[in-house]
PDB file of N, CA and C in Angstrom:
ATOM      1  N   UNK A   1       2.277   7.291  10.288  1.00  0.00           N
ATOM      2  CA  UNK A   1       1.622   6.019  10.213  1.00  0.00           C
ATOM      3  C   UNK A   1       1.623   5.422  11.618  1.00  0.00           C
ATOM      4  N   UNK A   2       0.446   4.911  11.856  1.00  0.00           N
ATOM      5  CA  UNK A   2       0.121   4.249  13.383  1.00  0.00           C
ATOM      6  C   UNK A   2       0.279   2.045  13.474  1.00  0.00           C
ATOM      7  N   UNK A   3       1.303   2.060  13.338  1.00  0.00           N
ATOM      8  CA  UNK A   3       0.933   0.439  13.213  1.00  0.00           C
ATOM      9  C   UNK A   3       0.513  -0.045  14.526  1.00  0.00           C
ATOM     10  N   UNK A   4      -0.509  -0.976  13.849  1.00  0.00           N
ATOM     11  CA  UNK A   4      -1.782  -1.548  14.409  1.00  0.00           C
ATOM     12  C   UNK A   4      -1.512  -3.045  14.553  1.00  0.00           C
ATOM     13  N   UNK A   5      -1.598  -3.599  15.623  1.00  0.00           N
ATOM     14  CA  UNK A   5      -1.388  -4.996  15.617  1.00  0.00           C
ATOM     15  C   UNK A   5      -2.814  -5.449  15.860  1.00  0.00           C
ATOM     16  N   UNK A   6      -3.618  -6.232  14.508  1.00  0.00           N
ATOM     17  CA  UNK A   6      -5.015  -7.074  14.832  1.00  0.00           C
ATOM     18  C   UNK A   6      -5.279  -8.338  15.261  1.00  0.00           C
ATOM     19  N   UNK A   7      -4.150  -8.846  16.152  1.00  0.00           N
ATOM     20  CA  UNK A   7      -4.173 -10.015  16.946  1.00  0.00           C
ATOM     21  C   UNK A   7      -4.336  -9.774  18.788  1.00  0.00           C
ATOM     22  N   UNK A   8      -3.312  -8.220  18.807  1.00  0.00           N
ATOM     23  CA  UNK A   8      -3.593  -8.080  19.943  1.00  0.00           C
ATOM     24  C   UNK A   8      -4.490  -7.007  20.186  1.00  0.00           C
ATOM     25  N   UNK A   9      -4.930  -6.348  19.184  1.00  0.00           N
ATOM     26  CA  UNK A   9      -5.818  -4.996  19.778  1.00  0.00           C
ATOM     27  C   UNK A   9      -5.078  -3.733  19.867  1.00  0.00           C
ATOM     28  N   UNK A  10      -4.029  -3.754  19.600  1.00  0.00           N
ATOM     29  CA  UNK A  10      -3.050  -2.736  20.484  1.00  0.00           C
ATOM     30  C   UNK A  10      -2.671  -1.909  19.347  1.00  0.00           C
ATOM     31  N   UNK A  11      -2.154  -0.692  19.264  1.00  0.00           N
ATOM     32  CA  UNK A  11      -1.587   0.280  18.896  1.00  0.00           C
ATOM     33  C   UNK A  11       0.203  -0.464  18.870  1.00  0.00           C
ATOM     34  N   UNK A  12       0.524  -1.116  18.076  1.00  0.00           N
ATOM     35  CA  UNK A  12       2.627  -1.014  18.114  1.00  0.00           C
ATOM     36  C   UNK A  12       3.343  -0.086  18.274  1.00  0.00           C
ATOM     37  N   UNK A  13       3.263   0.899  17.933  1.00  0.00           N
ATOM     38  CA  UNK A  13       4.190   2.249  17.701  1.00  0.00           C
ATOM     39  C   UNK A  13       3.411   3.419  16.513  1.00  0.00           C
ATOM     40  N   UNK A  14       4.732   4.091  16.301  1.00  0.00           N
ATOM     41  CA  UNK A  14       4.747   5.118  15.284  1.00  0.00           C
ATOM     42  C   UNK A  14       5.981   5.116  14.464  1.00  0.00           C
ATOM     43  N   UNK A  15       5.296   5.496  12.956  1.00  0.00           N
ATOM     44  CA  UNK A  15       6.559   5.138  12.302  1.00  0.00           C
ATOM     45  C   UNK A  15       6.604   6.527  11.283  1.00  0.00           C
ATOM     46  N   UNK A  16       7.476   7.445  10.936  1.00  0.00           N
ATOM     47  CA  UNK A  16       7.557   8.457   9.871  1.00  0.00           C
ATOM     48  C   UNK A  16       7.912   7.760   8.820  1.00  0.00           C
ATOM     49  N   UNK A  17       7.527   8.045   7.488  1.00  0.00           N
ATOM     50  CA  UNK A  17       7.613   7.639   6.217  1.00  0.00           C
ATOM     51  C   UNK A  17       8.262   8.856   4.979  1.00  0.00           C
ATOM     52  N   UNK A  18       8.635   8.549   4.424  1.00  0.00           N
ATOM     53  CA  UNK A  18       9.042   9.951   3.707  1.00  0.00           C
ATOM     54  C   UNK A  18       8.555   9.216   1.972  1.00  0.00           C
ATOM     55  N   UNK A  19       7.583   9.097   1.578  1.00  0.00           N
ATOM     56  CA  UNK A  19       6.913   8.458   0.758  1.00  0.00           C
ATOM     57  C   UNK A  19       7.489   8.646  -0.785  1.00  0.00           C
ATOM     58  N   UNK A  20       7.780   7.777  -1.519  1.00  0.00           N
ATOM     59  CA  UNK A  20       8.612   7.582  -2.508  1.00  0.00           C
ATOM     60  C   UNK A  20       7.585   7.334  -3.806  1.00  0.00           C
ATOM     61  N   UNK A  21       7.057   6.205  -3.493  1.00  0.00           N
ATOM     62  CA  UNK A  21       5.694   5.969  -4.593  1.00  0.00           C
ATOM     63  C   UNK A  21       4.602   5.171  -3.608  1.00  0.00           C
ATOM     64  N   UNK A  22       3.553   4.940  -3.907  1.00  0.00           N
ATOM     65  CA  UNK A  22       2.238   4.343  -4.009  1.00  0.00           C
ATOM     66  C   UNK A  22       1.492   3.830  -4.837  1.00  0.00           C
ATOM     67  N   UNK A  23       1.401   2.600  -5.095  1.00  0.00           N
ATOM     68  CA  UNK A  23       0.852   1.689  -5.998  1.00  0.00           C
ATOM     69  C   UNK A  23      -0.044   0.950  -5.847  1.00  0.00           C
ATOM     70  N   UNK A  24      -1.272   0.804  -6.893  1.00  0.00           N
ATOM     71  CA  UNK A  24      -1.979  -0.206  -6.304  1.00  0.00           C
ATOM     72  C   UNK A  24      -1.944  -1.546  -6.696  1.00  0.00           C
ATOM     73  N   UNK A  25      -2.155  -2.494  -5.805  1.00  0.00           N
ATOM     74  CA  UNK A  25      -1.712  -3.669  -5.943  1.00  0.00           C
ATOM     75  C   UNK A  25      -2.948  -4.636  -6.301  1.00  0.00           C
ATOM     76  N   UNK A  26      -2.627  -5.502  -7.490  1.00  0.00           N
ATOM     77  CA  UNK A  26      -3.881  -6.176  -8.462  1.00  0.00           C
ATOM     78  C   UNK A  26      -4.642  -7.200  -6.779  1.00  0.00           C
ATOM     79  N   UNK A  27      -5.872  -7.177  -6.931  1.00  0.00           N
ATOM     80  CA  UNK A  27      -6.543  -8.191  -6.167  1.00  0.00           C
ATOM     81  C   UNK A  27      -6.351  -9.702  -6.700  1.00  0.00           C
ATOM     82  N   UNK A  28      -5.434 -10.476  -5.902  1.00  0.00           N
ATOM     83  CA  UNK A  28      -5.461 -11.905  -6.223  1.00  0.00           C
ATOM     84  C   UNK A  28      -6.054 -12.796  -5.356  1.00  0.00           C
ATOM     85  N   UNK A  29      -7.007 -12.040  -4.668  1.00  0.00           N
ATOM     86  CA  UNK A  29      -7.493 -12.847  -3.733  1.00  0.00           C
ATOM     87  C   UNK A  29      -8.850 -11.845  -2.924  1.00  0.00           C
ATOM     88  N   UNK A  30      -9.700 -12.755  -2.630  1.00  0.00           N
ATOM     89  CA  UNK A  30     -10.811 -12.101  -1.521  1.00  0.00           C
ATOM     90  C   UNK A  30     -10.379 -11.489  -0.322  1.00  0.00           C
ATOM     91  N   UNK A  31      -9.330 -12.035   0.097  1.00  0.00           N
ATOM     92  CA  UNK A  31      -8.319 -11.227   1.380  1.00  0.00           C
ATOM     93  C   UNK A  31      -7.627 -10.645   1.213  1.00  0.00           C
ATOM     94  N   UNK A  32      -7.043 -10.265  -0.098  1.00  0.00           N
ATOM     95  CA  UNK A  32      -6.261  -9.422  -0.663  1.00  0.00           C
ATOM     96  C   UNK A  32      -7.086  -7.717  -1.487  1.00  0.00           C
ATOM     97  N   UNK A  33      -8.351  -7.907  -1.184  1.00  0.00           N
ATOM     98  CA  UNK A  33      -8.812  -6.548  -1.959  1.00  0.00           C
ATOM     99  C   UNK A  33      -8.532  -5.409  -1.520  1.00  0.00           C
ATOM    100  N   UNK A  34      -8.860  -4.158  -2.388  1.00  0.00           N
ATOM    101  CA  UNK A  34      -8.170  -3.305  -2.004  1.00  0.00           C
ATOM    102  C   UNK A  34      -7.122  -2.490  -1.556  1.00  0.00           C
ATOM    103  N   UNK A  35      -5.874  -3.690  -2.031  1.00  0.00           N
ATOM    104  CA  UNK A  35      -4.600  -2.978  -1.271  1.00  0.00           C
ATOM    105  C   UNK A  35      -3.680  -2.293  -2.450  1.00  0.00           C
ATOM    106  N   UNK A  36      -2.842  -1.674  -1.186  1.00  0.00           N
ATOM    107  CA  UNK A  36      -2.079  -0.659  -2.037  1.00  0.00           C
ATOM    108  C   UNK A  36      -0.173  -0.617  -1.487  1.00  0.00           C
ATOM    109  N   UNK A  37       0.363  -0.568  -2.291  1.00  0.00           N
ATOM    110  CA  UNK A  37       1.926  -0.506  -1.496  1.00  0.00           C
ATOM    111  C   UNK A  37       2.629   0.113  -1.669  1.00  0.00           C
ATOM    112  N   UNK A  38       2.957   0.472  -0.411  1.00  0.00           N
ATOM    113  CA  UNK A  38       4.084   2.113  -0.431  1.00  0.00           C
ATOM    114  C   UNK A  38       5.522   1.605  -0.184  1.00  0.00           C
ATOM    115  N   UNK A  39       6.063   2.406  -0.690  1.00  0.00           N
ATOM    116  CA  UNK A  39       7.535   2.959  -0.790  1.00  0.00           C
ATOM    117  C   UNK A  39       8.400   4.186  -0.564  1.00  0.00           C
ATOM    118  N   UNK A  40       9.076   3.785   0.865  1.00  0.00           N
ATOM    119  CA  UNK A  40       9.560   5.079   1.375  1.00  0.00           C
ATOM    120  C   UNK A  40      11.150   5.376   1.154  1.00  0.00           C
ATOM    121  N   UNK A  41      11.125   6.537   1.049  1.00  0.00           N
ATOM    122  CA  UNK A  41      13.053   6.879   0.837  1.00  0.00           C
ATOM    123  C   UNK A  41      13.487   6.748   1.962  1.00  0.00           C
ATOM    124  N   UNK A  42      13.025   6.602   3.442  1.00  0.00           N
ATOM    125  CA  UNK A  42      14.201   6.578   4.667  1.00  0.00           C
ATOM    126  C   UNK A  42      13.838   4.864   5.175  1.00  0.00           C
ATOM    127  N   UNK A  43      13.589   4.376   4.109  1.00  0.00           N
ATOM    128  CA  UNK A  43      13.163   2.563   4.473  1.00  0.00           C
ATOM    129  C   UNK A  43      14.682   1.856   3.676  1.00  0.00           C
ATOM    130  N   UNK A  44      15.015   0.681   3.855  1.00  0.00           N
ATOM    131  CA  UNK A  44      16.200   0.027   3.378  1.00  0.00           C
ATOM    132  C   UNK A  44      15.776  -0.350   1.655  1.00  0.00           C
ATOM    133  N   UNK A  45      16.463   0.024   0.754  1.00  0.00           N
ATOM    134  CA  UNK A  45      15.742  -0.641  -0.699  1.00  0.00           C
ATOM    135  C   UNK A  45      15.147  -1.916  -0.607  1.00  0.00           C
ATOM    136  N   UNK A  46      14.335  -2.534  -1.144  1.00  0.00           N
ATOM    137  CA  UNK A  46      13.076  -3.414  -1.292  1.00  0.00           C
ATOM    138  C   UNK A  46      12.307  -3.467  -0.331  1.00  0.00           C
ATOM    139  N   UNK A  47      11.643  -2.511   0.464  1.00  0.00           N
ATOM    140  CA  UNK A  47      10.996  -2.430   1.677  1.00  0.00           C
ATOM    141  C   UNK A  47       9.581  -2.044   1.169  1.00  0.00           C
ATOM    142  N   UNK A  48       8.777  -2.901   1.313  1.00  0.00           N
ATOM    143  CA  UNK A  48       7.176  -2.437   0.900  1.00  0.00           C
ATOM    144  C   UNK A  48       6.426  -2.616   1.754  1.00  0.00           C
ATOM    145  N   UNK A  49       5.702  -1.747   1.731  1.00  0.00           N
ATOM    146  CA  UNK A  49       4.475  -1.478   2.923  1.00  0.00           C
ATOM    147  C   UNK A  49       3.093  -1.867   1.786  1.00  0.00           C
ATOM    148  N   UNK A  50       2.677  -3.212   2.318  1.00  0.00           N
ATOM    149  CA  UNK A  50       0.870  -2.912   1.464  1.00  0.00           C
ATOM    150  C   UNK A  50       0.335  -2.940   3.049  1.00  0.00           C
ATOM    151  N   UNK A  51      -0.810  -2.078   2.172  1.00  0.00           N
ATOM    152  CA  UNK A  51      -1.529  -1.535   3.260  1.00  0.00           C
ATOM    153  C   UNK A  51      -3.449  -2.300   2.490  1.00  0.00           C
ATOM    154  N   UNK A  52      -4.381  -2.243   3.505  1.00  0.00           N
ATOM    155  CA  UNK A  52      -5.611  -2.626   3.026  1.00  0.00           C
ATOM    156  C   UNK A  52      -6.787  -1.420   3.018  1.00  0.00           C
ATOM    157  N   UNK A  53      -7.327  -1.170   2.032  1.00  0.00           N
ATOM    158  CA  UNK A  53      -8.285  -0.100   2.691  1.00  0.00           C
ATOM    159  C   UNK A  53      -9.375  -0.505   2.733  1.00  0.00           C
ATOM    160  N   UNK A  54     -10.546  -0.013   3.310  1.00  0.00           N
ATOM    161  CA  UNK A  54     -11.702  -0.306   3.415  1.00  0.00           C
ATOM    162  C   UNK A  54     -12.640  -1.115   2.793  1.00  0.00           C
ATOM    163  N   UNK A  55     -12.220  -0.210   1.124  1.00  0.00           N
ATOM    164  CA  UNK A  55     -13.296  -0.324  -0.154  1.00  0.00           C
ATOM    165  C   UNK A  55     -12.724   0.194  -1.129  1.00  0.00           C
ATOM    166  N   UNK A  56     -13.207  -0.299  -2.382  1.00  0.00           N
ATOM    167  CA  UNK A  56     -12.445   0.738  -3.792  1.00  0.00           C
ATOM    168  C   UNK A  56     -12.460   2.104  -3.615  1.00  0.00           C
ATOM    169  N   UNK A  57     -13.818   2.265  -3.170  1.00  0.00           N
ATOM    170  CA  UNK A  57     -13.608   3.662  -3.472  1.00  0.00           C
ATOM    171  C   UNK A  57     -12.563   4.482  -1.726  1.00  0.00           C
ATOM    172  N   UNK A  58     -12.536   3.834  -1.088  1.00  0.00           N
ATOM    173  CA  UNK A  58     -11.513   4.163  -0.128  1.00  0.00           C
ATOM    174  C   UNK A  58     -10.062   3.962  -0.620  1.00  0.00           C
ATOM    175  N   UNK A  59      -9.693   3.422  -1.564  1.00  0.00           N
ATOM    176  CA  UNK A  59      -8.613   3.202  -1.392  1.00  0.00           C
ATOM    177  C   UNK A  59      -8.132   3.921  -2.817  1.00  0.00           C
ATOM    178  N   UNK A  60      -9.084   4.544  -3.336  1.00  0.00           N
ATOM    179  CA  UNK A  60      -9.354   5.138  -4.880  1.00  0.00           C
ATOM    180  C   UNK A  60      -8.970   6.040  -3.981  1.00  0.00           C
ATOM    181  N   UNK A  61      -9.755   6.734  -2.554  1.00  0.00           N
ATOM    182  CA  UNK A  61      -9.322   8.167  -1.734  1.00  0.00           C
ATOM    183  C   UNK A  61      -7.365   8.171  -1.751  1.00  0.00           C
ATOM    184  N   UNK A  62      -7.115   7.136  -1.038  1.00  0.00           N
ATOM    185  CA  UNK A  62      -5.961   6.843  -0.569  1.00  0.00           C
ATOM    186  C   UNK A  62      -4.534   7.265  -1.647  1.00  0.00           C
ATOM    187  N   UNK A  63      -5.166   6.540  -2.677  1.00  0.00           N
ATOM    188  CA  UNK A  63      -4.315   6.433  -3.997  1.00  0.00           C
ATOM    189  C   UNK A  63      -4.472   8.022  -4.407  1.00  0.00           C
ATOM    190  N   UNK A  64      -5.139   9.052  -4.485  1.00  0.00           N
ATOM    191  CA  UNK A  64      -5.651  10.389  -4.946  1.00  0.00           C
ATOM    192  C   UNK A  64      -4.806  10.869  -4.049  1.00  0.00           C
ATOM    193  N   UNK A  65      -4.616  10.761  -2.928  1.00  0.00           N
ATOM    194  CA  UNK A  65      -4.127  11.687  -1.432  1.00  0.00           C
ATOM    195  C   UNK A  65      -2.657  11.333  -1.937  1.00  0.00           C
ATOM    196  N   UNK A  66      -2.100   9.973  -2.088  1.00  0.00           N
ATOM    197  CA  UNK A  66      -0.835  10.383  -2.143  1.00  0.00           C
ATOM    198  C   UNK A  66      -0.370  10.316  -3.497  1.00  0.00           C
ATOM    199  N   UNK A  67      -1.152  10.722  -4.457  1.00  0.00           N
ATOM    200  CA  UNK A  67      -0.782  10.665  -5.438  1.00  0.00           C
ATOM    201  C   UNK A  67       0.081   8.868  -6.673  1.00  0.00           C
ATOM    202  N   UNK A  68      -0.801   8.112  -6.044  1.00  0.00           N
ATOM    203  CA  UNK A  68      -0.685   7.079  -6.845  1.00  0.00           C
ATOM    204  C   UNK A  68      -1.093   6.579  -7.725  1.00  0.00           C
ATOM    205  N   UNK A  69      -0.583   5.266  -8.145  1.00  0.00           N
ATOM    206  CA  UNK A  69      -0.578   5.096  -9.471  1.00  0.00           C
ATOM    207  C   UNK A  69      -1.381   4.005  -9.468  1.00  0.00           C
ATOM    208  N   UNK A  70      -1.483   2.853 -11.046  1.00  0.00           N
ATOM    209  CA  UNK A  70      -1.653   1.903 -10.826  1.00  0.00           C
ATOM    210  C   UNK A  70      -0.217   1.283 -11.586  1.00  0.00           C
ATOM    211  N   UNK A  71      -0.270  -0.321 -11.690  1.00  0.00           N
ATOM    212  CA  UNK A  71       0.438  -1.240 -11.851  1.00  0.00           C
ATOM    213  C   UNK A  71       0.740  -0.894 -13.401  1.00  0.00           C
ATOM    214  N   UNK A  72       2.001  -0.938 -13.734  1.00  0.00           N
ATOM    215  CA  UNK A  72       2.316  -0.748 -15.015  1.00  0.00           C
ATOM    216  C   UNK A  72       2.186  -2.654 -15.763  1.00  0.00           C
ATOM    217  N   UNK A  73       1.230  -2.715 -16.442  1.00  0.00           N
ATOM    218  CA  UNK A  73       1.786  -4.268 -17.188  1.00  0.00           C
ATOM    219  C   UNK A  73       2.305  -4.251 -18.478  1.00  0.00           C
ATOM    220  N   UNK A  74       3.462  -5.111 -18.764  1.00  0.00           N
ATOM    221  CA  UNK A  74       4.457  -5.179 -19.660  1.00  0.00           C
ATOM    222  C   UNK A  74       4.032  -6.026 -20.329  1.00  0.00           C
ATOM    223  N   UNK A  75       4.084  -5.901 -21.659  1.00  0.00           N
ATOM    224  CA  UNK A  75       3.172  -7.066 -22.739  1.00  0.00           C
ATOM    225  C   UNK A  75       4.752  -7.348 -23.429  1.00  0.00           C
ATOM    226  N   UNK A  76       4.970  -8.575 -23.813  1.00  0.00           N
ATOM    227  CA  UNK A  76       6.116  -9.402 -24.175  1.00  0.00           C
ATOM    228  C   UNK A  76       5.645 -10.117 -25.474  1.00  0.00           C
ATOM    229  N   UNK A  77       5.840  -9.562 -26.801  1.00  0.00           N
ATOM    230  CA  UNK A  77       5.294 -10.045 -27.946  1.00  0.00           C
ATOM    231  C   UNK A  77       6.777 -11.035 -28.225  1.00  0.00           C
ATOM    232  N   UNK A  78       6.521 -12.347 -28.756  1.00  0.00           N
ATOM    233  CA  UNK A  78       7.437 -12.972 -29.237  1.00  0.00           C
ATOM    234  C   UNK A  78       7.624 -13.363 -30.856  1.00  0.00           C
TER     235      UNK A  78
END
């Protein structure tokens, strides 16, 4: 993974990931579409990476490549 800083233009670094799951994450917002959030085993527990992709169907690619999922929702009958 190449993190990208879009304030300055610049390339930050490089980071290895050892990828745990990939999920996609519900759109709650117009600035929020398309994203997805990873979870790595050499990251500290609760460490999430969302990431943005392009377009559905880019991020439909994304989710296929690493084998992700979607959002499990839990229905709570009372």
């Amino acid at each position: 993974m190449i993190a990208y800083n879009q304030i300055s233009g610049k390339i930050a670094g490089t980071e290895e990931l050892l990828l745990r799951s990939c999920t996609r994450r519900p759109s709650d917002s117009i600035e929020k579409r398309f994203c997805f959030d990873l979870t790595a085993d050499n990251r500290p527990p609760g460490t999430v990476y969302t990431l943005q992709a392009l377009s559905e169907e880019d991020r439909r690619l994304w989710l296929d490549a690493m084998d992700g999922r979607e959002p499990v929702s839990v229905l709570i009958s009372t």
